[in-house]
C-alpha atoms as a PDB file:
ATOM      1  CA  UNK A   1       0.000   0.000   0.000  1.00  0.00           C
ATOM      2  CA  UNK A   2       2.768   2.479   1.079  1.00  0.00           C
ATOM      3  CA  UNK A   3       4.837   1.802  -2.247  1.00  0.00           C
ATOM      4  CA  UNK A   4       1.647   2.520  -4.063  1.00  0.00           C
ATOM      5  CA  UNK A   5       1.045   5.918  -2.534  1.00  0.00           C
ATOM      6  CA  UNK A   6       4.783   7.112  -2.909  1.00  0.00           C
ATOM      7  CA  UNK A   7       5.443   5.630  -6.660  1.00  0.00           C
ATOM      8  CA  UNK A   8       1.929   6.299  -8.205  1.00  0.00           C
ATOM      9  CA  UNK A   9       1.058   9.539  -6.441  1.00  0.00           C
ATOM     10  CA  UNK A  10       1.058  11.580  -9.170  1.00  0.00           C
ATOM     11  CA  UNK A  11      -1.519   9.255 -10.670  1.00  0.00           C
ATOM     12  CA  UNK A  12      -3.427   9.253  -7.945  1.00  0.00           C
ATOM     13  CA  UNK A  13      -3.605  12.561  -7.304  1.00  0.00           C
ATOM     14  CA  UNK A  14      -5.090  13.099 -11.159  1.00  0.00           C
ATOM     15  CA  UNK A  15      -7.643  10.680 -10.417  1.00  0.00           C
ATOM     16  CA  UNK A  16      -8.408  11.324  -6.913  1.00  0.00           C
ATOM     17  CA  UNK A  17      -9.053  15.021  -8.125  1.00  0.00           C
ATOM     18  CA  UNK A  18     -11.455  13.936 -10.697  1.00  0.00           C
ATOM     19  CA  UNK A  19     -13.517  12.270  -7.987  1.00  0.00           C
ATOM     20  CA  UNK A  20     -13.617  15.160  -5.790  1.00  0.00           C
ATOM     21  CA  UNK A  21     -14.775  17.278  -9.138  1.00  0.00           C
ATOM     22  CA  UNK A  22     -17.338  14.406 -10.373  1.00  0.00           C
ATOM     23  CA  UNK A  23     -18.723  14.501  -6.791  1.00  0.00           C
ATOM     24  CA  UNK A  24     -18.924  18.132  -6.357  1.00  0.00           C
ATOM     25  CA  UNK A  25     -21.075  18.474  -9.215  1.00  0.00           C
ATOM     26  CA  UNK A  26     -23.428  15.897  -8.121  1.00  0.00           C
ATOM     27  CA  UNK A  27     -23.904  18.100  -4.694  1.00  0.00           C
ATOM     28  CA  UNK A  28     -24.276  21.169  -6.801  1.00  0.00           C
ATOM     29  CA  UNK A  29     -27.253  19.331  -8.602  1.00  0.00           C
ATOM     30  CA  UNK A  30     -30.034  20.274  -5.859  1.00  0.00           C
ATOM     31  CA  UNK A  31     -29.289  23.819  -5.899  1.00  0.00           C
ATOM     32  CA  UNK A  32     -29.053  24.289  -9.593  1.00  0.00           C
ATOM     33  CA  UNK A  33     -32.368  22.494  -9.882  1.00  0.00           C
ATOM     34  CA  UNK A  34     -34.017  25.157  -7.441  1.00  0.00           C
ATOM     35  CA  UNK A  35     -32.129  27.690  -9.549  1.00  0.00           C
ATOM     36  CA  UNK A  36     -33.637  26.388 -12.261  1.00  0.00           C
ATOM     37  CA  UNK A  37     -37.313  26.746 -10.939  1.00  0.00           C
ATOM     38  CA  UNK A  38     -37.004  29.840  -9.615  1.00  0.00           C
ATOM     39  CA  UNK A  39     -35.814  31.188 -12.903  1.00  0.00           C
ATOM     40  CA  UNK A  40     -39.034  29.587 -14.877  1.00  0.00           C
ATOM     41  CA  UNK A  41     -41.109  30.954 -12.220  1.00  0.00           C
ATOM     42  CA  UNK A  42     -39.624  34.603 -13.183  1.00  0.00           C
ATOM     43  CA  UNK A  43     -40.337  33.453 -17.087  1.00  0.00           C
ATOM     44  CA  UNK A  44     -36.196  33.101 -17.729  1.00  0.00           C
ATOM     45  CA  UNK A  45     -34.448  29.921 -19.415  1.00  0.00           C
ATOM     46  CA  UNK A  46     -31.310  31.121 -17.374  1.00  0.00           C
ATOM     47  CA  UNK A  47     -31.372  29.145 -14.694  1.00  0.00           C
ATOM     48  CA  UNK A  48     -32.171  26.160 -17.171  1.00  0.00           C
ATOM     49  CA  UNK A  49     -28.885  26.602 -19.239  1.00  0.00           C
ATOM     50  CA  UNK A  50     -26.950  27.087 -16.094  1.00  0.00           C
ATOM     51  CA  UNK A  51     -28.536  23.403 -14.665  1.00  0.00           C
ATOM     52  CA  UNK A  52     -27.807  22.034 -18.111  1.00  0.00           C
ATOM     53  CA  UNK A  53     -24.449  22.872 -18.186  1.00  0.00           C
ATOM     54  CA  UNK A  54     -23.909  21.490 -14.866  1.00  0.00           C
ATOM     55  CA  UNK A  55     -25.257  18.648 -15.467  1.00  0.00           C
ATOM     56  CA  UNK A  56     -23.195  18.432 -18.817  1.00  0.00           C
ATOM     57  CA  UNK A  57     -19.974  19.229 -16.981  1.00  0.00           C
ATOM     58  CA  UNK A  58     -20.514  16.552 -14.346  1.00  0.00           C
ATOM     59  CA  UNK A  59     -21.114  13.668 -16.763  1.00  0.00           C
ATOM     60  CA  UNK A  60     -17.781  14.787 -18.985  1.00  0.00           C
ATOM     61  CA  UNK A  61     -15.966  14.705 -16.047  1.00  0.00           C
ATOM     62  CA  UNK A  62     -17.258  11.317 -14.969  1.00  0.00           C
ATOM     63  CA  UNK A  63     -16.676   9.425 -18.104  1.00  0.00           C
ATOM     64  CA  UNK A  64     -12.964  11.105 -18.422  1.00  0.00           C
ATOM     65  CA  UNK A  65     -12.353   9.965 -14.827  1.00  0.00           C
ATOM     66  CA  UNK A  66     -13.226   6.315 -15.572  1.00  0.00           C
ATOM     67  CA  UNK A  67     -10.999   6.374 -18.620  1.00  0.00           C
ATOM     68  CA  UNK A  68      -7.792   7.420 -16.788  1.00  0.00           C
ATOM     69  CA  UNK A  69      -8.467   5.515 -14.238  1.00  0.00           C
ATOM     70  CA  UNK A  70      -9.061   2.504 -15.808  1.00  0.00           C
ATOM     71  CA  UNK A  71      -5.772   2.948 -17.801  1.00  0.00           C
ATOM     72  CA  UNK A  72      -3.995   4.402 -15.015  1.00  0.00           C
ATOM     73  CA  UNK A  73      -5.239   1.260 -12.185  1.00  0.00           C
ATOM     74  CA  UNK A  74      -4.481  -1.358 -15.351  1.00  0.00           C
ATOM     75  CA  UNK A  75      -0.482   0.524 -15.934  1.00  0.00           C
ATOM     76  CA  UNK A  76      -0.436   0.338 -11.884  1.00  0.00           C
ATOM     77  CA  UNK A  77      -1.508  -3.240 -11.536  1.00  0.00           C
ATOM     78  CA  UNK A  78       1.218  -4.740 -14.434  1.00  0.00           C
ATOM     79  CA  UNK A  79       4.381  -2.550 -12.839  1.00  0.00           C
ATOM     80  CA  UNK A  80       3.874  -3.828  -9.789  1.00  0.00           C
ATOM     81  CA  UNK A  81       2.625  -6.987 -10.419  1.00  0.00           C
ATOM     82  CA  UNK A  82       5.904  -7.944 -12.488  1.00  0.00           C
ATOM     83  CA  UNK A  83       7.897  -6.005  -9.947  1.00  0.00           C
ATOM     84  CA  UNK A  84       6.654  -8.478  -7.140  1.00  0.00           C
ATOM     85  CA  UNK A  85       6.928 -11.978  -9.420  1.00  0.00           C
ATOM     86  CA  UNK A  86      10.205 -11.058  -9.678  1.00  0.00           C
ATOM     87  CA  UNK A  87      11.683 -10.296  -6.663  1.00  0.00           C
ATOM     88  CA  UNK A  88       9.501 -13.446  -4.566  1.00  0.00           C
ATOM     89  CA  UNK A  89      11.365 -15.894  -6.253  1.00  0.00           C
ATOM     90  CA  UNK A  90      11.592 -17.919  -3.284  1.00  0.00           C
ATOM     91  CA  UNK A  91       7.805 -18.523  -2.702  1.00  0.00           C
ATOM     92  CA  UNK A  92       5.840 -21.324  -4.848  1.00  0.00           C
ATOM     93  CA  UNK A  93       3.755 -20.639  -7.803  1.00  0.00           C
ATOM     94  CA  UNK A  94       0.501 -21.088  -5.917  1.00  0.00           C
ATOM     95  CA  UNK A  95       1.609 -18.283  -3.408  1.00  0.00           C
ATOM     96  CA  UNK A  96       2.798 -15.866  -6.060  1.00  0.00           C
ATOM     97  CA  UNK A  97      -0.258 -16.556  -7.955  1.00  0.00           C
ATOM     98  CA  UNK A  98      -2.053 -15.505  -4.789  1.00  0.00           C
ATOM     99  CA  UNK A  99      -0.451 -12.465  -4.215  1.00  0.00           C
ATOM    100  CA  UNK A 100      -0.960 -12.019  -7.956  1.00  0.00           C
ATOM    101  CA  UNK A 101      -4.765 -12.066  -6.934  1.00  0.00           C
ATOM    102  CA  UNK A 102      -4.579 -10.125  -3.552  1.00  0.00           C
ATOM    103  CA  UNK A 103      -3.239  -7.547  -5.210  1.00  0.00           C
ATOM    104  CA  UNK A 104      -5.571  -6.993  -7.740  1.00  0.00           C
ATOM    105  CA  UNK A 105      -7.767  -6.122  -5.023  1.00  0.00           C
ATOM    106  CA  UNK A 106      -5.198  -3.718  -3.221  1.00  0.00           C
ATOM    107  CA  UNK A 107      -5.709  -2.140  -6.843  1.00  0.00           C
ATOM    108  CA  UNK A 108      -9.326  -2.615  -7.589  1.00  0.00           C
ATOM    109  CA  UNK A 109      -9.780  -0.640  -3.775  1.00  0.00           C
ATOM    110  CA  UNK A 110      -8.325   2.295  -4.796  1.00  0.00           C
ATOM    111  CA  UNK A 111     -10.443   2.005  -8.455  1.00  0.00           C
ATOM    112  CA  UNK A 112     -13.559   1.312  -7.436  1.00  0.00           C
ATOM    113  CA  UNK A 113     -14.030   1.474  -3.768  1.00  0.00           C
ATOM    114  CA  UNK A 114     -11.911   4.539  -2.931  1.00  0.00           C
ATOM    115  CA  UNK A 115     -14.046   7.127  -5.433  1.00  0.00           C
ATOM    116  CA  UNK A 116     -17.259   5.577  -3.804  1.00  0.00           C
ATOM    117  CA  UNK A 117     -15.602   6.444  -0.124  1.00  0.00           C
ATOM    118  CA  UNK A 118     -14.944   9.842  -1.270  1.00  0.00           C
ATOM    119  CA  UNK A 119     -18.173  10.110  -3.415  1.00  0.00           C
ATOM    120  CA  UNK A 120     -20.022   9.160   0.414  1.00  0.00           C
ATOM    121  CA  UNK A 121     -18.109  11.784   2.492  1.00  0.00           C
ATOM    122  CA  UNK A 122     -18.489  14.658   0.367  1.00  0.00           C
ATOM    123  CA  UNK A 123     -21.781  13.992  -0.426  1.00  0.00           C
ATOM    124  CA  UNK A 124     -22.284  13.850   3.502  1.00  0.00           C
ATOM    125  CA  UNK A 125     -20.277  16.904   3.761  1.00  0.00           C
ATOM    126  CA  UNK A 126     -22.452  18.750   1.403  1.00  0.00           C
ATOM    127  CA  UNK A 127     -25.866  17.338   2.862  1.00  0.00           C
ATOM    128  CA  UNK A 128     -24.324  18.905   6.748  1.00  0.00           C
ATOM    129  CA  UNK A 129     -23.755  21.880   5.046  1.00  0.00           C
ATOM    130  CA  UNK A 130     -26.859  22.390   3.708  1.00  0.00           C
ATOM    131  CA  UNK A 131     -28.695  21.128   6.960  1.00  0.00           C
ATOM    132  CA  UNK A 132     -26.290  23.869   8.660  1.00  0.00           C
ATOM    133  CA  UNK A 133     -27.534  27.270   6.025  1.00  0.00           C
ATOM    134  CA  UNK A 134     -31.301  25.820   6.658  1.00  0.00           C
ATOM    135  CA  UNK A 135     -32.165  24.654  10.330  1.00  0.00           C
ATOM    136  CA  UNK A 136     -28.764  24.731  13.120  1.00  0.00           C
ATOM    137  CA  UNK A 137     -30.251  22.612  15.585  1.00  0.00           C
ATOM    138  CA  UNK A 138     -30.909  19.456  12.630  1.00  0.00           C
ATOM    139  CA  UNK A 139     -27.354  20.420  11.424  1.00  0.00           C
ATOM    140  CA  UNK A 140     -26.180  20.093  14.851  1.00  0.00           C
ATOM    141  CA  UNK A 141     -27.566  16.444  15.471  1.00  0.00           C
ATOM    142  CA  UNK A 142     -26.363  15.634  12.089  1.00  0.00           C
ATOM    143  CA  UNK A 143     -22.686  16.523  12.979  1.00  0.00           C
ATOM    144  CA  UNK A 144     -23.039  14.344  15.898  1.00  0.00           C
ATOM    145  CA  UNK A 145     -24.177  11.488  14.318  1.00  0.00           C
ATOM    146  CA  UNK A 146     -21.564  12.234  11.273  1.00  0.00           C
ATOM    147  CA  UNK A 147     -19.030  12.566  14.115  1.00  0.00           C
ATOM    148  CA  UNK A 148     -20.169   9.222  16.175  1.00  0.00           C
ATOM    149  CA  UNK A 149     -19.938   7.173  12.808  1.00  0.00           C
ATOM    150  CA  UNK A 150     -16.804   8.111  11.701  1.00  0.00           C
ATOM    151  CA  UNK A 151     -15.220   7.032  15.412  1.00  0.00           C
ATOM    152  CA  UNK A 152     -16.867   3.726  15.289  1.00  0.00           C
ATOM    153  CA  UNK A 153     -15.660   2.946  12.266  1.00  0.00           C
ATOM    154  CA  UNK A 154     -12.092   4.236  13.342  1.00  0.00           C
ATOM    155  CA  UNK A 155     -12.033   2.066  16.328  1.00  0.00           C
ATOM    156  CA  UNK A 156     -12.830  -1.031  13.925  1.00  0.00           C
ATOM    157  CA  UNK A 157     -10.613  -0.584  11.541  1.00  0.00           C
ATOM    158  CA  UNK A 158      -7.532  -2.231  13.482  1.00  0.00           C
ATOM    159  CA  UNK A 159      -9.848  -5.324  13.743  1.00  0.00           C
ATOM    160  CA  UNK A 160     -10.957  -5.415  10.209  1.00  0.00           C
ATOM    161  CA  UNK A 161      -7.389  -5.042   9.379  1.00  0.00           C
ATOM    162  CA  UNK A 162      -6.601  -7.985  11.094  1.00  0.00           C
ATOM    163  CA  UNK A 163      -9.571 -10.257   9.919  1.00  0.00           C
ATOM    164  CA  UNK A 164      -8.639  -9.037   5.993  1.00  0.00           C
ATOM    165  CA  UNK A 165      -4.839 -10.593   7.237  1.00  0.00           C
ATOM    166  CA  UNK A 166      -5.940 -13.792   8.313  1.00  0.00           C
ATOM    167  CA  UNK A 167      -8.165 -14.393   5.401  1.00  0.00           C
ATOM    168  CA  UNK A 168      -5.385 -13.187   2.837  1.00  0.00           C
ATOM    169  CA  UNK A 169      -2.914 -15.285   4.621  1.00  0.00           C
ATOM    170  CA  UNK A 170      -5.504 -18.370   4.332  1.00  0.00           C
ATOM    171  CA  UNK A 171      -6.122 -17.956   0.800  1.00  0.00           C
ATOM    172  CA  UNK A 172      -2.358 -17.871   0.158  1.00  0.00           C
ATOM    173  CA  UNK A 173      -2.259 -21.519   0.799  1.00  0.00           C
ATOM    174  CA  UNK A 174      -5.818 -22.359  -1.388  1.00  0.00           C
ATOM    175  CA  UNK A 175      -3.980 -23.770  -4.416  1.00  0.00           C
ATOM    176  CA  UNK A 176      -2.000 -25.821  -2.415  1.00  0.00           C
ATOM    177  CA  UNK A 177      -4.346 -27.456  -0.633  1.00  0.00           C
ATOM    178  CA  UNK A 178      -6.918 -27.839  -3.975  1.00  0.00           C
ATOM    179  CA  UNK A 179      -3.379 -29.490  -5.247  1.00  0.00           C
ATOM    180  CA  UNK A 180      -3.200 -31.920  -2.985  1.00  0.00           C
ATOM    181  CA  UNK A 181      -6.132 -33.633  -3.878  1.00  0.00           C
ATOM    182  CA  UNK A 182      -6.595 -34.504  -0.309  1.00  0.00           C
ATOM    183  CA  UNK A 183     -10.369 -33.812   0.453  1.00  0.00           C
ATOM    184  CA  UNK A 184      -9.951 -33.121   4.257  1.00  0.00           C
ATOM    185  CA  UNK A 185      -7.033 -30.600   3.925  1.00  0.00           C
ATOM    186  CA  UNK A 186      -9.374 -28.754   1.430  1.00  0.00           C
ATOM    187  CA  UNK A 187     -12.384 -28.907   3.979  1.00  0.00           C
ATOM    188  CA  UNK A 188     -10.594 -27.401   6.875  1.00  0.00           C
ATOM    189  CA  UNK A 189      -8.777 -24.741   4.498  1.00  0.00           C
ATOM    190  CA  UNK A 190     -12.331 -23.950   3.242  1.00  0.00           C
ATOM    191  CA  UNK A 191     -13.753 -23.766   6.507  1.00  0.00           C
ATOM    192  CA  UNK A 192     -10.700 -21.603   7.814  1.00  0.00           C
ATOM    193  CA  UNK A 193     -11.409 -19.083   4.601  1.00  0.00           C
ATOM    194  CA  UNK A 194     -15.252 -18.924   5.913  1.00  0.00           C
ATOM    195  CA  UNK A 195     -14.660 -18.618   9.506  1.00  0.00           C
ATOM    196  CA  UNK A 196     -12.261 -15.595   8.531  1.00  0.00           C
ATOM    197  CA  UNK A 197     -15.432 -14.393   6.037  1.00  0.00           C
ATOM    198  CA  UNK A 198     -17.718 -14.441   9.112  1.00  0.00           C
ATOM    199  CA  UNK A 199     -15.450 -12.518  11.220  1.00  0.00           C
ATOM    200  CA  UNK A 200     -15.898 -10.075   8.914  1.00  0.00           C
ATOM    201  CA  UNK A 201     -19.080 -10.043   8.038  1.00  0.00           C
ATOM    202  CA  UNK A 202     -20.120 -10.233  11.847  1.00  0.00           C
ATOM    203  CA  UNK A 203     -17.932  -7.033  12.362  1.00  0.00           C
ATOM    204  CA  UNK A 204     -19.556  -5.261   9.450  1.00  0.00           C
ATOM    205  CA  UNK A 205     -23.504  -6.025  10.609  1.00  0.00           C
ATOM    206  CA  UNK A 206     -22.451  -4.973  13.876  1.00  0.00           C
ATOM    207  CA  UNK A 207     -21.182  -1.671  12.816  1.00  0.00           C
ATOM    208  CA  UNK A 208     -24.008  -1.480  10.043  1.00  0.00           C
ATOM    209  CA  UNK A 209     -26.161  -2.055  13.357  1.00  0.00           C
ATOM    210  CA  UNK A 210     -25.028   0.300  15.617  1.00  0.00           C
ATOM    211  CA  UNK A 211     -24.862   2.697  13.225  1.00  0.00           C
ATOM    212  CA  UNK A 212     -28.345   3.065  11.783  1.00  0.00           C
ATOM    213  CA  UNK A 213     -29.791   2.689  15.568  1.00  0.00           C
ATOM    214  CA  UNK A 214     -27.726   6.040  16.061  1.00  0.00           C
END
């Protein structure tokens, strides 16, 4: 992860902008479409260009973001990936194929799941904003909530760090045991992988839980 950041960060930086650009437009979409309204009430197309435009914009923006990215996440994933071959020469094919796999997903993260993180928070950012130029008092039980969510999640994250670990560290060893054509060492790795997979998805309902009841 850290040799991602430091070697890619100019790439990540172009894309990560684009998110924060594709998702401020979507935020800006409420208050053009009052805009909008207003301006037909007061017999002008103004406010109709302007929402068009916006609206324009954003998509642009979107569909050149998913082009460099995928490019950029597909250059990231091949450099690194032949990087890593190459230098664990020691380990067995089924473990380098592994990592091969694991770190697809270190790269798919940052593809797909990272612009949907920062898609969420400034879209929550923008919603607390709002709340705070219409009623204080809502805005002010927002921010709480917005404030008790993020610390939950930041007190979990060590555990779900671990969990991701043990069930990376598990799958490592999946060819292996499918290789062996022994039916009870693939049972118990199987049942390892899904005991890890529970962990987590215990961890995540109870978060999921304790967040919504908030």
């Amino acid at each position: 992860m850290d040799i991602l950041l430091k070697r890619f960060a100019g790439r990540l930086i172009l894309t990560m902008s684009l998110v924060v650009l594709e998702a401020a437009g979507w935020i800006l979409f409420p208050l053009f479409i009052g805009r909008a309204i207003d301006s037909v009430l007061a017999d002008s197309t103004r406010g109709l260009y302007e929402f068009g435009a916006l609206g324009i914009a954003t998509m642009l923006i979107a569909i050149v973001r998913r082009l460099v990215d995928s490019r950029a996440y597909a250059r990231i994933y091949v450099g690194l990936g032949e990087e890593m071959v190459g230098a664990d020469e020691e380990s067995d094919t089924s473990t380098r194929t592994a990592r091969l796999g694991m770190l697809r997903e270190v790269v798919e993260f940052f593809e797909n799941s990272l612009p949907a993180l920062v898609n969420s928070l400034i879209g929550l950012a923008g919603t607390v904003l709002i709340l705070w130029l219409l009623n204080v008092p809502v805005f002010l039980g927002c921010l709480v909530v917005a404030v008790a969510t993020v610390t939950l999640y930041a007190l979990t994250g060590r555990l779900t760090t671990r969990y991701n670990e043990g069930f990376n560290d598990q799958y490592e060893r999946q060819v292996d045991a499918v290789h062996s054509g022994d039916p009870r060492r693939l049972r118990e790795h199987l049942r390892a992988m899904m005991r890890w997979n529970i962990r987590l998805s215990d961890l995540e309902a109870g978060t999921f839980g304790i967040n919504w009841c908030s």
